[in-house]
C-alpha atoms as a PDB file:
ATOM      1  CA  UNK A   1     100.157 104.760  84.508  1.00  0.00           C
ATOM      2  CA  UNK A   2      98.778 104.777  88.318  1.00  0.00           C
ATOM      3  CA  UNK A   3      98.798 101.743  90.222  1.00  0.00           C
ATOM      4  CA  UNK A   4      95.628 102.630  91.408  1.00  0.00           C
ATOM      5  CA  UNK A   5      92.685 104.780  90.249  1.00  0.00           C
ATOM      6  CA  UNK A   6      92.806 108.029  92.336  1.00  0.00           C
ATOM      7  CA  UNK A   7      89.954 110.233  93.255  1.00  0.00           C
ATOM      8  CA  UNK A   8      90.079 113.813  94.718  1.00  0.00           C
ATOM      9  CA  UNK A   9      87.769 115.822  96.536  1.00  0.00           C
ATOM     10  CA  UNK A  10      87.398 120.111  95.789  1.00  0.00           C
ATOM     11  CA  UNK A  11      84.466 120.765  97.837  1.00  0.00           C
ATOM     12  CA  UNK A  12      81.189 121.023  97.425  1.00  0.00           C
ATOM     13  CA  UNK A  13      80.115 118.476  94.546  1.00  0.00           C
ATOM     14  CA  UNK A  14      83.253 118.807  92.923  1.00  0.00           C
ATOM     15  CA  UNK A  15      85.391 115.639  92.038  1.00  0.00           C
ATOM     16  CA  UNK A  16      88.486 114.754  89.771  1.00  0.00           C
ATOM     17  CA  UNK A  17      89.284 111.074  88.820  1.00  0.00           C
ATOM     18  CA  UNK A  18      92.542 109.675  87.243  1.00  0.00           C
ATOM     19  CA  UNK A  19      92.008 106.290  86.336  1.00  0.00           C
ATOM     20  CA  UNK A  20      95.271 103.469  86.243  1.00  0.00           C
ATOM     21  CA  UNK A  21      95.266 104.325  82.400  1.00  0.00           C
ATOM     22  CA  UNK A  22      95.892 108.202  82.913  1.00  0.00           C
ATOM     23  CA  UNK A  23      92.240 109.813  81.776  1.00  0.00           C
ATOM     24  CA  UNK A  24      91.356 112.787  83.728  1.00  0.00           C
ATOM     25  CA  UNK A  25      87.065 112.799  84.300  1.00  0.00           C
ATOM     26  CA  UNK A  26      86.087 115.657  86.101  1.00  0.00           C
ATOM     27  CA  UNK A  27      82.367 115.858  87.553  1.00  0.00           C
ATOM     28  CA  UNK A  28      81.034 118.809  88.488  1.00  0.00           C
ATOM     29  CA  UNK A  29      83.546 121.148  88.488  1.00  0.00           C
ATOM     30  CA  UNK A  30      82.928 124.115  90.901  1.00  0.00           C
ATOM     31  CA  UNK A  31      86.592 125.127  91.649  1.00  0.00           C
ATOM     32  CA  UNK A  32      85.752 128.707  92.810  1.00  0.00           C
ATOM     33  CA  UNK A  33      83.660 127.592  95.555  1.00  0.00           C
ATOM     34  CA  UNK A  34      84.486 128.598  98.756  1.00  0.00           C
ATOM     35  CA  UNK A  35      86.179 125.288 100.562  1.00  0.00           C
ATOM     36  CA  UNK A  36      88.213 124.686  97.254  1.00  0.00           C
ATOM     37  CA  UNK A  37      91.954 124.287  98.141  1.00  0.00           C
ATOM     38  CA  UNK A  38      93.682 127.760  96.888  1.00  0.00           C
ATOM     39  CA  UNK A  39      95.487 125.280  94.357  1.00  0.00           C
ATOM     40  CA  UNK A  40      92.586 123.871  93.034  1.00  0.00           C
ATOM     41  CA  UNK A  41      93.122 125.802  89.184  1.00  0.00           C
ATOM     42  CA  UNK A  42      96.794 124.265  89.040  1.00  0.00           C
ATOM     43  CA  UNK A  43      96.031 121.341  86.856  1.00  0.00           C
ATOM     44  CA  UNK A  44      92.398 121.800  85.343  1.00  0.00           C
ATOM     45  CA  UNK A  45      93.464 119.938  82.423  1.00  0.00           C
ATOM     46  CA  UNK A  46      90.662 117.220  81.320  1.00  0.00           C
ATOM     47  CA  UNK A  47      89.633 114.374  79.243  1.00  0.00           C
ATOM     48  CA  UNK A  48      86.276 114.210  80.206  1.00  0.00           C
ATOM     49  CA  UNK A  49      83.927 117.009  82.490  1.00  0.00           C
ATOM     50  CA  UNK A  50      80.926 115.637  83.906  1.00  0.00           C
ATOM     51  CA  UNK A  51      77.784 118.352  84.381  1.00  0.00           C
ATOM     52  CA  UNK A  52      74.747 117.046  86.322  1.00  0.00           C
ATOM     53  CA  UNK A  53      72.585 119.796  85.740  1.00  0.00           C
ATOM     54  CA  UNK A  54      72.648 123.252  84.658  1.00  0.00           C
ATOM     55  CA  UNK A  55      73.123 125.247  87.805  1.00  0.00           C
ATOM     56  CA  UNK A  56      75.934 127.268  88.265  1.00  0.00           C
ATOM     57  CA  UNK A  57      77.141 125.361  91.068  1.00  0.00           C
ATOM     58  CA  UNK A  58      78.036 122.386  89.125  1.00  0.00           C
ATOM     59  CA  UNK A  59      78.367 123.894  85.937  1.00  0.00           C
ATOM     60  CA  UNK A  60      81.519 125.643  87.843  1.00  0.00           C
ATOM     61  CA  UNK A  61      84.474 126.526  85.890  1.00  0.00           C
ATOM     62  CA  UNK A  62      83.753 124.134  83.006  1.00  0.00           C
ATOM     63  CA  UNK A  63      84.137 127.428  80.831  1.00  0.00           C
ATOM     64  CA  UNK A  64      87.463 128.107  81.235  1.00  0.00           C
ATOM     65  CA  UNK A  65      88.513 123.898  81.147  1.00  0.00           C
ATOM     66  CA  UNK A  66      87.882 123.553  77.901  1.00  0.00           C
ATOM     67  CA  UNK A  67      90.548 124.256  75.513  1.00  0.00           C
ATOM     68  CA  UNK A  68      89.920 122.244  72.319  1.00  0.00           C
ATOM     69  CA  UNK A  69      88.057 119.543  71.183  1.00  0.00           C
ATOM     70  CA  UNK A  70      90.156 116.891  72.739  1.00  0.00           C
ATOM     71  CA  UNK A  71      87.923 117.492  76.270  1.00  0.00           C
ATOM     72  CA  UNK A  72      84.507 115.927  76.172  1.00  0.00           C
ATOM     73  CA  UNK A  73      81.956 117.474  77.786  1.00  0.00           C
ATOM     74  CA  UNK A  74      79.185 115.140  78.848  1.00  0.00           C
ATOM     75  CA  UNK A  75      75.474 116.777  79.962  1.00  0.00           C
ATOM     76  CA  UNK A  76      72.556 116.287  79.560  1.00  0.00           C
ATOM     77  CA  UNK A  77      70.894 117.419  75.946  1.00  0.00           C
ATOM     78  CA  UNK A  78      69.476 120.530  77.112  1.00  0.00           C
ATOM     79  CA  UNK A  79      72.574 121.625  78.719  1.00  0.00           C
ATOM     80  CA  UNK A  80      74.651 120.022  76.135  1.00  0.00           C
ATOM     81  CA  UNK A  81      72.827 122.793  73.817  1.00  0.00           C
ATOM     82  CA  UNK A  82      73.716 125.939  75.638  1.00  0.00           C
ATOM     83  CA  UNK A  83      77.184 124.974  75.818  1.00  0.00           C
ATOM     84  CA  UNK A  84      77.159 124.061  71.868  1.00  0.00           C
ATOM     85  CA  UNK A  85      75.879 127.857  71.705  1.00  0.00           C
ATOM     86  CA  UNK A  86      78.732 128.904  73.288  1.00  0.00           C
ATOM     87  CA  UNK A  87      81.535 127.544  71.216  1.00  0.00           C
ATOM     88  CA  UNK A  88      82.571 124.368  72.889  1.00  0.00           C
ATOM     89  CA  UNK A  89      83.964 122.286  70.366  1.00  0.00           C
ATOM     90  CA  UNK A  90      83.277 118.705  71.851  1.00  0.00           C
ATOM     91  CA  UNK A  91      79.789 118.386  73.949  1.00  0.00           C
ATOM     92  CA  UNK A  92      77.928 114.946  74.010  1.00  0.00           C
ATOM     93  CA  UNK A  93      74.320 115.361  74.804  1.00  0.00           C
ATOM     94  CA  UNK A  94      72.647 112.597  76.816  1.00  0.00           C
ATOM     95  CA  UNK A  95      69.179 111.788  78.955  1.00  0.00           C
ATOM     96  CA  UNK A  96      68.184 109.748  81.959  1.00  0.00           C
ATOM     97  CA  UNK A  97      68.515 106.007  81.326  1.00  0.00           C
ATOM     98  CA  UNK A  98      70.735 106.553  78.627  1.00  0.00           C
ATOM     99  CA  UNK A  99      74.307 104.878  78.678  1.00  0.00           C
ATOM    100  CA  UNK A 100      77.536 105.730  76.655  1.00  0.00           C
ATOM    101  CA  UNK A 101      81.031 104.539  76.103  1.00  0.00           C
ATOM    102  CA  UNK A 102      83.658 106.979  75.303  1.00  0.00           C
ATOM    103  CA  UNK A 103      87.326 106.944  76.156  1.00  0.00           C
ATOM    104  CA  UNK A 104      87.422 103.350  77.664  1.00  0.00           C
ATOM    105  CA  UNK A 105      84.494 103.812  80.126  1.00  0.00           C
ATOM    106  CA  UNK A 106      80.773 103.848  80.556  1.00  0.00           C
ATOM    107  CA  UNK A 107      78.878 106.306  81.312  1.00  0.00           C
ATOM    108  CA  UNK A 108      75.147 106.215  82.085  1.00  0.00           C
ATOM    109  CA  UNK A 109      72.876 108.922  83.259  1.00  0.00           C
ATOM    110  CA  UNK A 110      70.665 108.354  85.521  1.00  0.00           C
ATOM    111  CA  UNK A 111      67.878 110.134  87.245  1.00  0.00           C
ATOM    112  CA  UNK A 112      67.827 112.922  90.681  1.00  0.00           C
ATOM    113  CA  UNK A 113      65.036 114.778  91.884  1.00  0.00           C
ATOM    114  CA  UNK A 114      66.169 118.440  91.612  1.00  0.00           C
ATOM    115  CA  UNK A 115      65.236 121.219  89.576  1.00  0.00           C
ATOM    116  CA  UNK A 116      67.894 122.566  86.347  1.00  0.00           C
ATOM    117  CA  UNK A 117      68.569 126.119  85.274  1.00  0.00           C
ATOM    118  CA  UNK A 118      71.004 128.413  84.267  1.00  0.00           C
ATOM    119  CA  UNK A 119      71.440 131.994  84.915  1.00  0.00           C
ATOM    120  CA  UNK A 120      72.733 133.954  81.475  1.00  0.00           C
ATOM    121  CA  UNK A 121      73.358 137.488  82.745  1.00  0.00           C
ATOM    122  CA  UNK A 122      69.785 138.323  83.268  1.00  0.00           C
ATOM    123  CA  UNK A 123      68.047 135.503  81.355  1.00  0.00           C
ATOM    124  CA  UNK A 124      67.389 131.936  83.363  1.00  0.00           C
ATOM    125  CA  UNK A 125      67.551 129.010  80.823  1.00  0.00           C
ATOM    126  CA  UNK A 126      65.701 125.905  81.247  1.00  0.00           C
ATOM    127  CA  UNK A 127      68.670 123.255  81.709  1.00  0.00           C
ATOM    128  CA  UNK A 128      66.719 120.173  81.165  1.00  0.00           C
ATOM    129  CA  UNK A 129      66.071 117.580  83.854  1.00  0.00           C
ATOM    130  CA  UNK A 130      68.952 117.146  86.880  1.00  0.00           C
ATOM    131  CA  UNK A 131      70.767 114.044  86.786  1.00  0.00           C
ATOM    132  CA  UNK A 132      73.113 111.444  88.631  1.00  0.00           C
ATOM    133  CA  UNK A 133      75.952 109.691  87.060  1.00  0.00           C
ATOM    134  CA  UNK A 134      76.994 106.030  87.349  1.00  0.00           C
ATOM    135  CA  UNK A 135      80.771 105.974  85.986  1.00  0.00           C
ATOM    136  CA  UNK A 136      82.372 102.474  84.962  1.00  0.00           C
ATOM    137  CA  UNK A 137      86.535 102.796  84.398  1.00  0.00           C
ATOM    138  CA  UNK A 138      88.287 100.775  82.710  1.00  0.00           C
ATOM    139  CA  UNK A 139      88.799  98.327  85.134  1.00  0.00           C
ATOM    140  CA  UNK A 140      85.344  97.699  86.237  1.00  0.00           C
ATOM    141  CA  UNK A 141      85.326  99.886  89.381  1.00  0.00           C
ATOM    142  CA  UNK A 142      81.671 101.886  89.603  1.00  0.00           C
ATOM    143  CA  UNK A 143      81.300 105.287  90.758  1.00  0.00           C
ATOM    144  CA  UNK A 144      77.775 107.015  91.553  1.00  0.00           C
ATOM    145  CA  UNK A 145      77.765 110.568  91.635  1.00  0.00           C
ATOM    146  CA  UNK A 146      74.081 111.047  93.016  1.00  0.00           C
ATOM    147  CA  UNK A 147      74.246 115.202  91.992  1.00  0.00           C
ATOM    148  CA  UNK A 148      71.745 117.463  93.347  1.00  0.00           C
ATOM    149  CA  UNK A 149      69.372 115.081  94.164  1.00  0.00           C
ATOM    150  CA  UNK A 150      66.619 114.283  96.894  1.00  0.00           C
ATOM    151  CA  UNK A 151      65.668 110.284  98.494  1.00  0.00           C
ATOM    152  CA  UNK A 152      64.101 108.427  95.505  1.00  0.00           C
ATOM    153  CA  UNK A 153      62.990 105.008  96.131  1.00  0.00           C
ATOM    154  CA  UNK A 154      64.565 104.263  92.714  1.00  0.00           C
ATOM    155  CA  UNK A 155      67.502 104.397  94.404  1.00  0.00           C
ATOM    156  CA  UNK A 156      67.390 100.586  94.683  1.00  0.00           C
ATOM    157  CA  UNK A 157      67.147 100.163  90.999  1.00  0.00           C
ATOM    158  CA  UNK A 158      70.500 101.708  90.764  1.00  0.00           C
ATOM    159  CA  UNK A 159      71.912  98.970  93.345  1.00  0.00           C
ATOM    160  CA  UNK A 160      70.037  96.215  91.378  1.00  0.00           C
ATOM    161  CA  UNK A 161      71.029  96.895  87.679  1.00  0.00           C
ATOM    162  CA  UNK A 162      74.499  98.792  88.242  1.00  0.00           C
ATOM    163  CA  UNK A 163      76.481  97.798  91.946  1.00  0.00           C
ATOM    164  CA  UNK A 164      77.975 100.797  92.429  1.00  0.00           C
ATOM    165  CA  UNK A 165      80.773 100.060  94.974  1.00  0.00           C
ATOM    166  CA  UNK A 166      81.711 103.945  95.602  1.00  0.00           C
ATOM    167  CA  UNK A 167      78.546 106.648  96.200  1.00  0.00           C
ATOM    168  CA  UNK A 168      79.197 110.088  96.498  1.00  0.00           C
ATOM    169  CA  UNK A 169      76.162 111.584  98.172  1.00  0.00           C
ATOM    170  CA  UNK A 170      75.005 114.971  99.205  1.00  0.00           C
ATOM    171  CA  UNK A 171      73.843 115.301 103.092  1.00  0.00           C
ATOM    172  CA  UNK A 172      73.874 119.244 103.203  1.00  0.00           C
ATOM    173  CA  UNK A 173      69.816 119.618 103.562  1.00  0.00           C
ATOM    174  CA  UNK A 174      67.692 122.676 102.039  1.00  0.00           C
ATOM    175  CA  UNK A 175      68.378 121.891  98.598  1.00  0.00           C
ATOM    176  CA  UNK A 176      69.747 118.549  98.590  1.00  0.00           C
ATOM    177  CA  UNK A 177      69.505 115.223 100.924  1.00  0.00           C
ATOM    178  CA  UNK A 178      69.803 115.735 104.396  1.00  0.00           C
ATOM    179  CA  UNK A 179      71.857 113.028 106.534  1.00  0.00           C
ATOM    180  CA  UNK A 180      68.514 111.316 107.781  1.00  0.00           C
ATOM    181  CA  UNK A 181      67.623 110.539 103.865  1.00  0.00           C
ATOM    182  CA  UNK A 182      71.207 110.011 103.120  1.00  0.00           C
ATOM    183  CA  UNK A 183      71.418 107.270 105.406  1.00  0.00           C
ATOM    184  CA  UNK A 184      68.593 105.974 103.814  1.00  0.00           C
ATOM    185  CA  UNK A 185      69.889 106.495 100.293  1.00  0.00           C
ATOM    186  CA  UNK A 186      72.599 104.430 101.403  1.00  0.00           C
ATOM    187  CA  UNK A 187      70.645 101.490 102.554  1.00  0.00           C
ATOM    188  CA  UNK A 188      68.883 101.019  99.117  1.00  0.00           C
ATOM    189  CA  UNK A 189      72.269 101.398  97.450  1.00  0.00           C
ATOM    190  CA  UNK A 190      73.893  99.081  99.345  1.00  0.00           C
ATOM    191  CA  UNK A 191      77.435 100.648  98.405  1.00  0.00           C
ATOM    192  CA  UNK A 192      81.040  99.878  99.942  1.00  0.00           C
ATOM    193  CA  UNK A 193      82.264 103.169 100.500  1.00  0.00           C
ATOM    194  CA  UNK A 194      80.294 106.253 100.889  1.00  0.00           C
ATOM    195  CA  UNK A 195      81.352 109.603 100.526  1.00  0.00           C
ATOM    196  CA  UNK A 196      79.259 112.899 101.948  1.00  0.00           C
ATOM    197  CA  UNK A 197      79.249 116.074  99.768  1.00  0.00           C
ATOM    198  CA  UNK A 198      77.339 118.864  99.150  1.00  0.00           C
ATOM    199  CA  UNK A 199      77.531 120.170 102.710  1.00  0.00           C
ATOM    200  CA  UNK A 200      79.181 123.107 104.474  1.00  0.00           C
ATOM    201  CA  UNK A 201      79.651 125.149 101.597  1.00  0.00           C
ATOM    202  CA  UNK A 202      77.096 127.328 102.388  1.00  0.00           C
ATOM    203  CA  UNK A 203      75.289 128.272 105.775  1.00  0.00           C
ATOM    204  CA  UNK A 204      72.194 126.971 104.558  1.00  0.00           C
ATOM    205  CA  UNK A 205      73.414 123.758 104.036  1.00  0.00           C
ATOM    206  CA  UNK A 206      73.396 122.622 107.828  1.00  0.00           C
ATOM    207  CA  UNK A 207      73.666 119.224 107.482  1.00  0.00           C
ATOM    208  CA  UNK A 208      76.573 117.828 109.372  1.00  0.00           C
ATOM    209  CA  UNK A 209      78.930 114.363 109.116  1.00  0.00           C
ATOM    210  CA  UNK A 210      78.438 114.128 112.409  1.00  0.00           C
ATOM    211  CA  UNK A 211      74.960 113.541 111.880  1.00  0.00           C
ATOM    212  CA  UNK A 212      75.736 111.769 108.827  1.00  0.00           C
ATOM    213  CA  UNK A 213      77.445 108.793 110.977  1.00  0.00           C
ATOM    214  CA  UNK A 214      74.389 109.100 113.874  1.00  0.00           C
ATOM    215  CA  UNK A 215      71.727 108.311 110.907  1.00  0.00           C
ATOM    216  CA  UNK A 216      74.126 105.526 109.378  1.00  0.00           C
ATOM    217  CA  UNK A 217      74.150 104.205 112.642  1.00  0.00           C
ATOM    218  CA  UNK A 218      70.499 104.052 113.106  1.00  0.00           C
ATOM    219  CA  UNK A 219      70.394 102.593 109.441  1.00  0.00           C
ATOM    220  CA  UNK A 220      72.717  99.310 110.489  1.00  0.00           C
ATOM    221  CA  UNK A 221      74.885 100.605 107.239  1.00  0.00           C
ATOM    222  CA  UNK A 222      78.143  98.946 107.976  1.00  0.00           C
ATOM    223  CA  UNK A 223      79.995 100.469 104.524  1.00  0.00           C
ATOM    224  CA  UNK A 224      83.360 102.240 105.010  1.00  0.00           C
ATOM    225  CA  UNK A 225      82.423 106.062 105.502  1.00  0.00           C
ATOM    226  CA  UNK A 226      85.408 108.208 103.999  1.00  0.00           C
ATOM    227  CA  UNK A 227      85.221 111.969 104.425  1.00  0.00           C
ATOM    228  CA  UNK A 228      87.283 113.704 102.124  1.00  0.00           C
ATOM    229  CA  UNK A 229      88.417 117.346 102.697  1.00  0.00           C
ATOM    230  CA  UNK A 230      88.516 119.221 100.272  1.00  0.00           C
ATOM    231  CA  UNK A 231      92.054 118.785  98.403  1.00  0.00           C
ATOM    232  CA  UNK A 232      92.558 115.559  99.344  1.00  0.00           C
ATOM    233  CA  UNK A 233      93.023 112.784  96.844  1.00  0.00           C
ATOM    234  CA  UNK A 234      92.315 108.556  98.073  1.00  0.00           C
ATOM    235  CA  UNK A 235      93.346 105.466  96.054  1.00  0.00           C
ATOM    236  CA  UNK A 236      90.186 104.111  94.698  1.00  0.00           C
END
């Protein structure tokens, strides 16, 4: 068993938590995209893969992760269909507001404002509603995973009902948060570590950390800022 939980960072939205008691929970898992570490396939092995929403993107290499039933793949029901229809063994559907305990943590789903497809050879599937994730281990510690998601007011809600002391937060702009709405984000969740993703991976996605820390400035947030390259694992 770890001492310590340990998060690490692939790029893009993609992240990989080993809790103290050994359970792999991937979210997200875009391996292939192009900041990943070149070692990023070596261990894909998983307990539990986190989707937000359908698009391929965050979907990612969740294909090829899933060997037998003993990984649980957790989406939303829409998503959790598709994959059903394509012979994973072990898919737990859920929806926004929902909560669920599985494997000695809590997981509930909560809501982003983003759209949800996916892209079957020439067919685009409705992929149900995008979503955010707020993950409880074993020990108590809370994760947010915002997803694809713009500023929602709502975001205070999450503060108020769940205290999510880690946020993981896109700031990339076009089709996500930029920093400006980021910082904001992070003033209604009132978090104590904050973690940018979603940005760089594409040219489109302009927004910078630099910028990031200017708007958090601005904002008075005074939470620990830890940018992770990709590859790099932290002690959470």
């Amino acid at each position: 068993m770890l001492k310590q939980n340990q998060l690490t960072f692939f790029g893009h939205a993609a992240f990989k938590i080993v809790t103290k008691e050994g359970l792999k929970i991937w979210i997200d898992p875009w391996l292939d995209n192009p900041l990943a570490p070149e070692n990023s396939k070596d261990d894909i092995s998983a307990d539990l893969i986190l989707i937000t929403h359908g698009h391929s993107d965050h979907i990612g290499n969740c294909m090829e992760m899933v060997n037998s039933s003993a990984t649980e793949v957790i989406a939303i029901h829409e998503v959790q269909q598709y994959l059903l229809a394509k012979g994973f063994p072990n898919v737990t559907g859920m929806n926004i507001g929902g909560s669920y305990y599985t494997k000695g943590i809590n997981i509930t789903m909560v809501a982003a404002i983003h759209s949800s497809s996916i892209q079957d050879g020439q067919e685009l599937i409705y992929a149900g509603e995008a979503a955010g994730f707020v993950v409880t281990l074993e020990d108590g510690l809370k994760l947010y995973h915002a997803g694809d998601t713009a500023l929602f007011g709502d975001m205070a809600i999450l503060s108020t009902l769940y205290h999510p002391s880690i946020a993981m937060l896109p700031i990339g702009d076009h089709y996500v948060m930029g920093p400006r709405e980021a910082a904001y984000a992070c003033k209604l969740l009132d978090p104590k570590v904050i973690i940018p993703m979603h940005y760089g991976t594409f040219p489109a996605l302009t927004g910078t950390v630099g910028e990031f820390k200017r708007q958090l400035k601005a904002h008075h947030i005074d939470a620990t800022l830890e940018v992770m390259e990709p590859g790099q694992s932290i002690e959470i």
